[in-house]
Protein backbone atom coordinates (compact mmCIF):
# COMPACT_ATOMS: atom_id res chain seq x y z
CA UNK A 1 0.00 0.00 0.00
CA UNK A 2 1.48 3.44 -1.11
CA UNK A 3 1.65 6.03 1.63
CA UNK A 4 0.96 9.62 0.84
CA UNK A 5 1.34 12.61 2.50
CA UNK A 6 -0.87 15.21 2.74
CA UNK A 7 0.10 18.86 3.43
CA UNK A 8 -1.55 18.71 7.04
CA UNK A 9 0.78 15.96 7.77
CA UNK A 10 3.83 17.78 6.42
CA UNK A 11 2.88 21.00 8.34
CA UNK A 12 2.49 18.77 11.24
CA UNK A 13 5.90 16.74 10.93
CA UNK A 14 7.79 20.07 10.19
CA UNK A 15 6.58 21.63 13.42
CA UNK A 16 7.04 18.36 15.42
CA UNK A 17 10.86 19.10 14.16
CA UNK A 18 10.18 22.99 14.49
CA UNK A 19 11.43 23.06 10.74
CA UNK A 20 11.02 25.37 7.93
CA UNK A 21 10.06 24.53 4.26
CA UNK A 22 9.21 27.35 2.10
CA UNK A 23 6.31 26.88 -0.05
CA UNK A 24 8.18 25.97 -3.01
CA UNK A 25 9.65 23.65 -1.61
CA UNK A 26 6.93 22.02 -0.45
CA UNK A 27 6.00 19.37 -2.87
CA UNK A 28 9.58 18.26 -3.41
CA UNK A 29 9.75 17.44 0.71
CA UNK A 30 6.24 16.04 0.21
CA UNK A 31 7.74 13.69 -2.94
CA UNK A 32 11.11 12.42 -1.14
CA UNK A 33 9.95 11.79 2.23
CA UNK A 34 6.66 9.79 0.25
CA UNK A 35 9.67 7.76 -1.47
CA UNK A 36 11.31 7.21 1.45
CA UNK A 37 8.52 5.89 3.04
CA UNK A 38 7.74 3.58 0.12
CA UNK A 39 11.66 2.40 0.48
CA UNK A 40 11.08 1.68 4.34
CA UNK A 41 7.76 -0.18 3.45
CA UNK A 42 9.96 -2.55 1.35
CA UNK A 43 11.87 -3.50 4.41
CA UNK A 44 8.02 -5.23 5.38
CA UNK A 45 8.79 -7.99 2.56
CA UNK A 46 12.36 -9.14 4.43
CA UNK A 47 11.74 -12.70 6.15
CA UNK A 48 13.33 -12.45 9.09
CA UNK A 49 11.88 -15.29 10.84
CA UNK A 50 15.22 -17.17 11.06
CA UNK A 51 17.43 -13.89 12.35
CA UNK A 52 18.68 -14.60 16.08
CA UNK A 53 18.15 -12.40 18.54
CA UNK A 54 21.13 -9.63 19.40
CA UNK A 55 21.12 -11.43 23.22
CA UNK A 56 21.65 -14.93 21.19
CA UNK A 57 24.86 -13.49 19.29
CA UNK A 58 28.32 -15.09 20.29
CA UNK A 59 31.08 -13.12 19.63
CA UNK A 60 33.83 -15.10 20.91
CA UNK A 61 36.12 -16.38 18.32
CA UNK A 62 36.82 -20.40 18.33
């Protein structure tokens, strides 16, 4: 599912990270950070039912 971002939630975001974007910018933000989140949705697809945990990780050397 495609995730888009409206310019409520950009207004939103930028003031959450007291940011500013001046309006011509605007729609360039609003295209990158929808690819971004398309690239991070990807990550959804990786089976990672066979990764160990960090705690199960030996490090020594035999």
């Amino acid at each position: 599912m495609a995730r888009t971002l409206t310019p409520t939630a950009l207004d939103h975001g930028l003031a959450m990270a007291r940011l500013e974007v001046p309006e011509e910018r605007r729609e360039v933000v609003i295209a990158a950070t929808e690819m971004i989140l398309g690239l991070a949705e990807s990550l959804d697809s990786v089976p990672l039912g066979e990764t160990p945990m960090a705690p199960a990780y030996d490090a020594r050397w035999e």
